[in-house]
C-alpha atoms as a PDB file:
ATOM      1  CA  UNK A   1     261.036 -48.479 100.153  1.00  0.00           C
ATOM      2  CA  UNK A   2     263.707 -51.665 101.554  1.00  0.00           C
ATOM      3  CA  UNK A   3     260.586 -53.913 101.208  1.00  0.00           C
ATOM      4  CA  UNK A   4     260.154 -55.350  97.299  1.00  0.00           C
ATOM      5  CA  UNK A   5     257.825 -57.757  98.548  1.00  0.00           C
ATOM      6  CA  UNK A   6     255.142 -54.526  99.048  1.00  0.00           C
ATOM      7  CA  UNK A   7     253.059 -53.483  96.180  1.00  0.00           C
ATOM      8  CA  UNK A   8     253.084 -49.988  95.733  1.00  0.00           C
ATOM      9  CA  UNK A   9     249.422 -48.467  96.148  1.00  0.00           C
ATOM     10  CA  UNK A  10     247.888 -45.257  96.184  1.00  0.00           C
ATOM     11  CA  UNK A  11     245.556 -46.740  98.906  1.00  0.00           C
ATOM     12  CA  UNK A  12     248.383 -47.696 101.119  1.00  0.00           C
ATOM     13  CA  UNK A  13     249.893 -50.904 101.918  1.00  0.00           C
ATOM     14  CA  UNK A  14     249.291 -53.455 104.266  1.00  0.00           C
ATOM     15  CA  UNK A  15     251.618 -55.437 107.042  1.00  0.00           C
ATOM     16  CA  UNK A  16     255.136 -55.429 106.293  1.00  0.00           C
ATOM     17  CA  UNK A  17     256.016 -58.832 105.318  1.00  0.00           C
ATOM     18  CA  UNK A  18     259.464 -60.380 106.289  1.00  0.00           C
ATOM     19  CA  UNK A  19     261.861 -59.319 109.160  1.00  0.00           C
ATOM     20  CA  UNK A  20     261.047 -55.874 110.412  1.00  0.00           C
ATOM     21  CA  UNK A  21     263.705 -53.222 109.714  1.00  0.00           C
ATOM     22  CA  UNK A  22     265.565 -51.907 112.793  1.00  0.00           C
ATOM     23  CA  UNK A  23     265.817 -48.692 110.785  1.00  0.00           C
ATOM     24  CA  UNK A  24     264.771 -45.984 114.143  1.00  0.00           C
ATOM     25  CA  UNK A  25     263.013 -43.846 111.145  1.00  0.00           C
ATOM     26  CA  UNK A  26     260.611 -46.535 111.107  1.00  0.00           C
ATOM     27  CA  UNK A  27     257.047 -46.674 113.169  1.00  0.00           C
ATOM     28  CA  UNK A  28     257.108 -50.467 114.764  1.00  0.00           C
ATOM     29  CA  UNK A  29     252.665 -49.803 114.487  1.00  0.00           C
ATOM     30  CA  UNK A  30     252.888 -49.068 111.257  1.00  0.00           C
ATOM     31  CA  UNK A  31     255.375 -52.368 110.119  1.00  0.00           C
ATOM     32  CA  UNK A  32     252.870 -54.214 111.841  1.00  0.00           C
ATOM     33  CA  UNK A  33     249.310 -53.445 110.784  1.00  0.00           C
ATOM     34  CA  UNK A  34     249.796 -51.437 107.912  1.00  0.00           C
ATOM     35  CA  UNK A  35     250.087 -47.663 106.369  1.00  0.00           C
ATOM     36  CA  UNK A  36     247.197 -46.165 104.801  1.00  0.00           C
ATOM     37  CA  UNK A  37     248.446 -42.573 105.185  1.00  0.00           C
ATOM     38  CA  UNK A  38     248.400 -40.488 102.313  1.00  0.00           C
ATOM     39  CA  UNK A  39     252.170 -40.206 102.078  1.00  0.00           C
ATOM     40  CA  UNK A  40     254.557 -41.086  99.164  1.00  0.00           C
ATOM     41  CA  UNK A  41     256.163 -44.513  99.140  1.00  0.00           C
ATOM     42  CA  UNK A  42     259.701 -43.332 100.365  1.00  0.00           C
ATOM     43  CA  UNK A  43     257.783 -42.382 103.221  1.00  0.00           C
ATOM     44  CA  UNK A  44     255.868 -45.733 104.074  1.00  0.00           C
ATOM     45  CA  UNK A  45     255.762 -47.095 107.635  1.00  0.00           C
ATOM     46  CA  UNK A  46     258.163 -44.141 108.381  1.00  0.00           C
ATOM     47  CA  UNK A  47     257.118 -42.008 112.230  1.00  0.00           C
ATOM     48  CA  UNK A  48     255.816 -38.190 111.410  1.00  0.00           C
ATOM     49  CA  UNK A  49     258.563 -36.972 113.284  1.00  0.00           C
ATOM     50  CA  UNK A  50     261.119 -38.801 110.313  1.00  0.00           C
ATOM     51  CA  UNK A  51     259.159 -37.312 107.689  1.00  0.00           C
ATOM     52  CA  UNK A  52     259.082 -34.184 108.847  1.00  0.00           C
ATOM     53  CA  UNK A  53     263.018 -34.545 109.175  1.00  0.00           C
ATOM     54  CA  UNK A  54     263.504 -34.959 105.673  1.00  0.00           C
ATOM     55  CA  UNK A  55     261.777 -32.586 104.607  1.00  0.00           C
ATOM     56  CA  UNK A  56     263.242 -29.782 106.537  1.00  0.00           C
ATOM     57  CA  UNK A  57     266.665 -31.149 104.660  1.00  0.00           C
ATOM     58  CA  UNK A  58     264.884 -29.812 101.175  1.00  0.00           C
ATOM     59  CA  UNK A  59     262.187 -27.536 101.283  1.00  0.00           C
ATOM     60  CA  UNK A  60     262.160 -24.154  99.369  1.00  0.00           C
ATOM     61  CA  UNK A  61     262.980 -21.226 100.830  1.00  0.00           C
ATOM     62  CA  UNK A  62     259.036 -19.642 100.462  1.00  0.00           C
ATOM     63  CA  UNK A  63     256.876 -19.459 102.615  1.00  0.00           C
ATOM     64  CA  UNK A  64     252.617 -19.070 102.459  1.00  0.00           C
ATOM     65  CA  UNK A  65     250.826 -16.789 104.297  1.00  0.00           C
ATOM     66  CA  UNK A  66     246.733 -16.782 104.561  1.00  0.00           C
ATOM     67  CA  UNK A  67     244.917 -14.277 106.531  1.00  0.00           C
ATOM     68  CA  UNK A  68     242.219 -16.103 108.203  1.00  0.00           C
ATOM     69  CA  UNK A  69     239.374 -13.227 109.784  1.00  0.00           C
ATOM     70  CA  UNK A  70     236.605 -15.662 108.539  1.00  0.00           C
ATOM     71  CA  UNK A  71     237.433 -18.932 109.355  1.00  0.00           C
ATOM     72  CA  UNK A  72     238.368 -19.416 105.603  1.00  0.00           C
ATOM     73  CA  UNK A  73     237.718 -23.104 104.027  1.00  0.00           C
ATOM     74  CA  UNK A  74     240.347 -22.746 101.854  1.00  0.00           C
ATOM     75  CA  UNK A  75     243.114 -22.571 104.421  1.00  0.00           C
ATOM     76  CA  UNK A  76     243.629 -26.503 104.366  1.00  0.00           C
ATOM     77  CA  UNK A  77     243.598 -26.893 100.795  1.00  0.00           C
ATOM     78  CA  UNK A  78     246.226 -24.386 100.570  1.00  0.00           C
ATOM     79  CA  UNK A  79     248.042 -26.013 103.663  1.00  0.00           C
ATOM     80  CA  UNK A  80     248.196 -29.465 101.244  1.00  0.00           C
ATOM     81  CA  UNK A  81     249.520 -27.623  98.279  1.00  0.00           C
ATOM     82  CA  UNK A  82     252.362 -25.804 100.800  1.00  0.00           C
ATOM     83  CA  UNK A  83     253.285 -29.470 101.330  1.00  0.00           C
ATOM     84  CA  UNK A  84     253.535 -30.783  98.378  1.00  0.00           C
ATOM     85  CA  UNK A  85     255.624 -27.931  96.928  1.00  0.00           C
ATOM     86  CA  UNK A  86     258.078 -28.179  99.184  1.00  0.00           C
ATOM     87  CA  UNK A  87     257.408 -24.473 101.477  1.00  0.00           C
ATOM     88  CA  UNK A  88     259.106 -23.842 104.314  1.00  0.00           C
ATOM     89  CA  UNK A  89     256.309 -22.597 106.887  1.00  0.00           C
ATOM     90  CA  UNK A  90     252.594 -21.922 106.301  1.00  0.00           C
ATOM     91  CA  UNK A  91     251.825 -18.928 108.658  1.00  0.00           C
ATOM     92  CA  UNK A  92     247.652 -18.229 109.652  1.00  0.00           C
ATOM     93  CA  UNK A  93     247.161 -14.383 109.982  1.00  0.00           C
ATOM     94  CA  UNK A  94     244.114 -14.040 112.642  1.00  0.00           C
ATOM     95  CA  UNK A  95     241.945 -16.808 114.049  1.00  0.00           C
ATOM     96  CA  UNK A  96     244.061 -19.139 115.469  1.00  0.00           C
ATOM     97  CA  UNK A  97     241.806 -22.226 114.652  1.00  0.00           C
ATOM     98  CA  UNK A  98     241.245 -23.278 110.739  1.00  0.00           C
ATOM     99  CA  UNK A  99     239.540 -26.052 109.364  1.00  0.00           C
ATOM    100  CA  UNK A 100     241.849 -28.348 108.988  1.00  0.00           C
ATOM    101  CA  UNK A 101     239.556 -31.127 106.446  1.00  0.00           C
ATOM    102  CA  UNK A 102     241.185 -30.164 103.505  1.00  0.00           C
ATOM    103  CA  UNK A 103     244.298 -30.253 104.900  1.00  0.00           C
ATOM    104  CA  UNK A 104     244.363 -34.119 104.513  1.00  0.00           C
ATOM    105  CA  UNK A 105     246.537 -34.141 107.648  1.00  0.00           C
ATOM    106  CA  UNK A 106     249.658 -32.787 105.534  1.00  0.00           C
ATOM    107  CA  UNK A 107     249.415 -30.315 108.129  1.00  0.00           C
ATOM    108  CA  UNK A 108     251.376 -33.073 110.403  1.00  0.00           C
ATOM    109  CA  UNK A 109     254.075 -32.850 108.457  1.00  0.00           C
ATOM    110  CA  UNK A 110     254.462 -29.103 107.499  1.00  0.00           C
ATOM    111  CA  UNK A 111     255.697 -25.928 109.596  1.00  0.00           C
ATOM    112  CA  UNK A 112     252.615 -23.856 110.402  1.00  0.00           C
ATOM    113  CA  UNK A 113     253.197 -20.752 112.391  1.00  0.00           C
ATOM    114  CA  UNK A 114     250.144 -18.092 113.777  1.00  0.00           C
ATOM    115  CA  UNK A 115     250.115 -14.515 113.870  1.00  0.00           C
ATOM    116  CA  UNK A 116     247.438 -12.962 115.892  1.00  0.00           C
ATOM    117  CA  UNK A 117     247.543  -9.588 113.233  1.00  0.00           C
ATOM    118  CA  UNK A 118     248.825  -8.337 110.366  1.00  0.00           C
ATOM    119  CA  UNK A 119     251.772  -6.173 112.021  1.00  0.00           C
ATOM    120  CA  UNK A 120     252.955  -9.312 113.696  1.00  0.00           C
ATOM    121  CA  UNK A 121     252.923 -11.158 111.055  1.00  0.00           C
ATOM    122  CA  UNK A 122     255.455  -8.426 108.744  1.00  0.00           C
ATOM    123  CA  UNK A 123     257.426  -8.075 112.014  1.00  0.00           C
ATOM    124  CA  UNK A 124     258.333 -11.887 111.900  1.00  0.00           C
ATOM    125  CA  UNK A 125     259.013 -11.519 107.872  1.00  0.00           C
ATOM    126  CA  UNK A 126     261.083  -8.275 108.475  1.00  0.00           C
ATOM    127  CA  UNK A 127     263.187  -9.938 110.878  1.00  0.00           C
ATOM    128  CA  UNK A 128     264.022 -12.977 108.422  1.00  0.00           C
ATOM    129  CA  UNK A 129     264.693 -10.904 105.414  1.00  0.00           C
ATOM    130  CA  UNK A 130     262.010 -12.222 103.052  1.00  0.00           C
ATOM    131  CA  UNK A 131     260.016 -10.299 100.906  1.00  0.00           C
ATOM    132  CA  UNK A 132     256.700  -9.944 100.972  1.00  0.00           C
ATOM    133  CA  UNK A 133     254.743 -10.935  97.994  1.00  0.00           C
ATOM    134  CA  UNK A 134     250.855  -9.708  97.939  1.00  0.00           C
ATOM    135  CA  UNK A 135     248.729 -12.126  95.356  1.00  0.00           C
ATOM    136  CA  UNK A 136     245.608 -10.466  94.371  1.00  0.00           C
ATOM    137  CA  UNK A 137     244.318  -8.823  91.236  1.00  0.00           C
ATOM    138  CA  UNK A 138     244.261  -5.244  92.576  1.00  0.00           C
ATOM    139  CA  UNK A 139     245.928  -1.900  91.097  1.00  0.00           C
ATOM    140  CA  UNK A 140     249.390  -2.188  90.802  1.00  0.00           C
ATOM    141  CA  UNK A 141     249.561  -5.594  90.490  1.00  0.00           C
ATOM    142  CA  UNK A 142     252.216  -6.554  87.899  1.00  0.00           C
ATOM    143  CA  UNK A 143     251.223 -10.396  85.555  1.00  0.00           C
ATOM    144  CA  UNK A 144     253.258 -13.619  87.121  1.00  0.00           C
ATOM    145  CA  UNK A 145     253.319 -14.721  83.947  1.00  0.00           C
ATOM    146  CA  UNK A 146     255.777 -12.334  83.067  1.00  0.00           C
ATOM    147  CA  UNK A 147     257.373 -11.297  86.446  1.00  0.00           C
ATOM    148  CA  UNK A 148     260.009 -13.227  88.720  1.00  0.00           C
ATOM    149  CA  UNK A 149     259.012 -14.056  92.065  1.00  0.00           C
ATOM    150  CA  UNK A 150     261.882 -13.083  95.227  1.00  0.00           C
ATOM    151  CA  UNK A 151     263.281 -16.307  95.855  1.00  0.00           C
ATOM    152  CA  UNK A 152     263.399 -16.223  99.384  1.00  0.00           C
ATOM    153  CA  UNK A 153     259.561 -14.515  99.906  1.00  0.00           C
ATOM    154  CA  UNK A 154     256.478 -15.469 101.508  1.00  0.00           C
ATOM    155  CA  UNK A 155     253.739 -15.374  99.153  1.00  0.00           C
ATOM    156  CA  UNK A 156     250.432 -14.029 101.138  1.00  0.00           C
ATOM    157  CA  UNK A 157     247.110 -14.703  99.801  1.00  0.00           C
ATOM    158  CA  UNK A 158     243.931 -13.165 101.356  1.00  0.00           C
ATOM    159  CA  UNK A 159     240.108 -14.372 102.407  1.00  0.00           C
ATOM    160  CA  UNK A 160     237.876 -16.143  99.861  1.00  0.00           C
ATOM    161  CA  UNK A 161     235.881 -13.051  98.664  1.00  0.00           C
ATOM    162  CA  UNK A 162     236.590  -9.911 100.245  1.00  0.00           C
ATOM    163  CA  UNK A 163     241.061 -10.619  99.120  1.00  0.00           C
ATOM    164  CA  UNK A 164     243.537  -9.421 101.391  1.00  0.00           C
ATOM    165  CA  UNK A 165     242.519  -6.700 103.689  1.00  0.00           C
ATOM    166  CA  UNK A 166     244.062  -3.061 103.422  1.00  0.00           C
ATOM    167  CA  UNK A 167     246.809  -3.418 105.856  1.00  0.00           C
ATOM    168  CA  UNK A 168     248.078  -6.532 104.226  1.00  0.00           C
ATOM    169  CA  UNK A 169     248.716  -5.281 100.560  1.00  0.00           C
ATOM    170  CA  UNK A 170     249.627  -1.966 102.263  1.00  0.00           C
ATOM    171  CA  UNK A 171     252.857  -4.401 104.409  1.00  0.00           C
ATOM    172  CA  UNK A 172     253.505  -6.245 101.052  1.00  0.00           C
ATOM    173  CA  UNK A 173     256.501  -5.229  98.757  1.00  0.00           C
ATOM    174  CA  UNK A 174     255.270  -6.513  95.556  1.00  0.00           C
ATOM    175  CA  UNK A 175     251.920  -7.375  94.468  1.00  0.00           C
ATOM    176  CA  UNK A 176     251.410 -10.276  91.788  1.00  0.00           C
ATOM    177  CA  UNK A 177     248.137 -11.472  90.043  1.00  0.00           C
ATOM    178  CA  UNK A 178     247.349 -14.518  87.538  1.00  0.00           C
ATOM    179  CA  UNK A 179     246.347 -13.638  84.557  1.00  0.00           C
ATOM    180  CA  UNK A 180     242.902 -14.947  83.653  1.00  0.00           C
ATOM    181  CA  UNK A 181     240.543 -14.874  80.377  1.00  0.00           C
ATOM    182  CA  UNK A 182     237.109 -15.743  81.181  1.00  0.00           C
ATOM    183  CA  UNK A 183     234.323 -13.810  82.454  1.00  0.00           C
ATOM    184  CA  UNK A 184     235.222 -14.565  86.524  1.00  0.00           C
ATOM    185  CA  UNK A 185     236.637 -11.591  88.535  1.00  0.00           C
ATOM    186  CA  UNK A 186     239.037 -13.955  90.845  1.00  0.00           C
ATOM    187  CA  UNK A 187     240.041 -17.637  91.488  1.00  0.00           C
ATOM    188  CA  UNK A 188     239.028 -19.917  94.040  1.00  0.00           C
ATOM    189  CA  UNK A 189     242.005 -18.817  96.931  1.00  0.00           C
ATOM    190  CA  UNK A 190     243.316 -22.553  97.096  1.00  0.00           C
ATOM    191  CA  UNK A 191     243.438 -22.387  93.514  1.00  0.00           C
ATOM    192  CA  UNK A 192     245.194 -19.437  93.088  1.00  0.00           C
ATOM    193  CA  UNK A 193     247.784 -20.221  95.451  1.00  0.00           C
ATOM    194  CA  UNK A 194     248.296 -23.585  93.892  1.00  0.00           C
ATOM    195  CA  UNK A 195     249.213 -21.820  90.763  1.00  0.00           C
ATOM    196  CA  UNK A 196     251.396 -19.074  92.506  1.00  0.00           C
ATOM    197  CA  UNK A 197     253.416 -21.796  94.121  1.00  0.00           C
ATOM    198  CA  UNK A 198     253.968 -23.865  91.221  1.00  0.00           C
ATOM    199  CA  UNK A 199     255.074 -20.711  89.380  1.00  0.00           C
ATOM    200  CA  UNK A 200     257.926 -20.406  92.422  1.00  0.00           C
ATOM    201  CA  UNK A 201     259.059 -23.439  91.764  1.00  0.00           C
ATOM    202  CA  UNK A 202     259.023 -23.018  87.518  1.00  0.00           C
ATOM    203  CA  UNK A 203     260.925 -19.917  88.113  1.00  0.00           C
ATOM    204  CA  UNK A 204     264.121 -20.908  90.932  1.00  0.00           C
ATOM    205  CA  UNK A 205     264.275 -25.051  90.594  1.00  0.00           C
ATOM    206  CA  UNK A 206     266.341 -26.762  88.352  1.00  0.00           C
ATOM    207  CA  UNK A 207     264.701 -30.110  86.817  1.00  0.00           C
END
């Protein structure tokens, strides 16, 4: 931040103290009562629309897909973990409306599209070149641990249960799984796709 006078604090920080910045990526509200947002310090008193700027300047070239036929919980958990690793566009497969809790309003700030089916959805993919990458512990499913992930893909994880339907895995191009060693037959789905992510971005960004 310009400010040194404001503490940095996970719980936000309050007025902006001294002259206020004529910087336009600024929001004047914010300088003057306060941000308690759940945003990173660079990003303090700055509008959504400014945020949302800069990150279109660096974010990966994956995407996340989640097919949502049962109003799936887990969609806004995954939604916050699509922000903070940098994906290009969350797409919803189905239902239009998602509960959007988890989300912890990162969902202001990332690219979310909607895709009324399946078909539509591989359409869109087709059309941008990006491989489809099926994550589910099915037949045919080759370890992540040990295989590289399409850079430019959209990694498509399924319902909290039942995994992705037929026609899904049937659209993918490559299916991954994690590999697990305890007695459970799948991860949470936010879980898992926190860890598939993550593994993008071990496998195609330089630290």
């Amino acid at each position: 931040m310009d400010n040194p006078s404001v503490e940095l604090s996970t719980n936000g920080v309050g007025p902006w103290r001294g002259e206020l910045p004529d910087d336009p990526r600024y929001d004047r509200e914010l300088l003057e009562r306060g941000d308690s947002r759940n945003v990173i310090d660079r990003f303090r008193y700055w509008t959504i629309e400014a945020i949302k700027a800069e990150l279109d300047a660096t974010r990966h070239p994956f995407h996340v897909a989640i097919e949502n036929w049962q109003h799936d919980m887990n969609i806004g958990s995954i939604v916050r973990s699509a922000n903070a690793f940098g994906a290009k566009t969350v797409h919803i497969i189905g239902r239009r409306r998602w509960n959007k809790r988890g989300a912890m309003v990162t969902d202001r700030y990332q690219h979310v599209l909607h895709h009324p089916d399946v078909g539509d959805f591989v359409a869109w993919s087709r059309a941008q070149g990006l491989t489809i990458v099926a994550v589910d512990n099915v037949p045919g499913s080759v370890p992540i641990e040990t295989h590289t992930i399409p850079e430019e893909c959209v990694l498509l994880f399924g319902q909290e249960g039942p995994g992705l339907s037929d026609e899904a895995l049937a659209a993918a191009d490559l299916a991954v799984e994690i590999t697990q060693f305890g007695s459970t037959r799948s991860l949470n789905a936010s879980a898992a796709a926190a860890v598939v992510m993550h593994a993008w971005v071990m496998q195609h960004v330089t630290f």
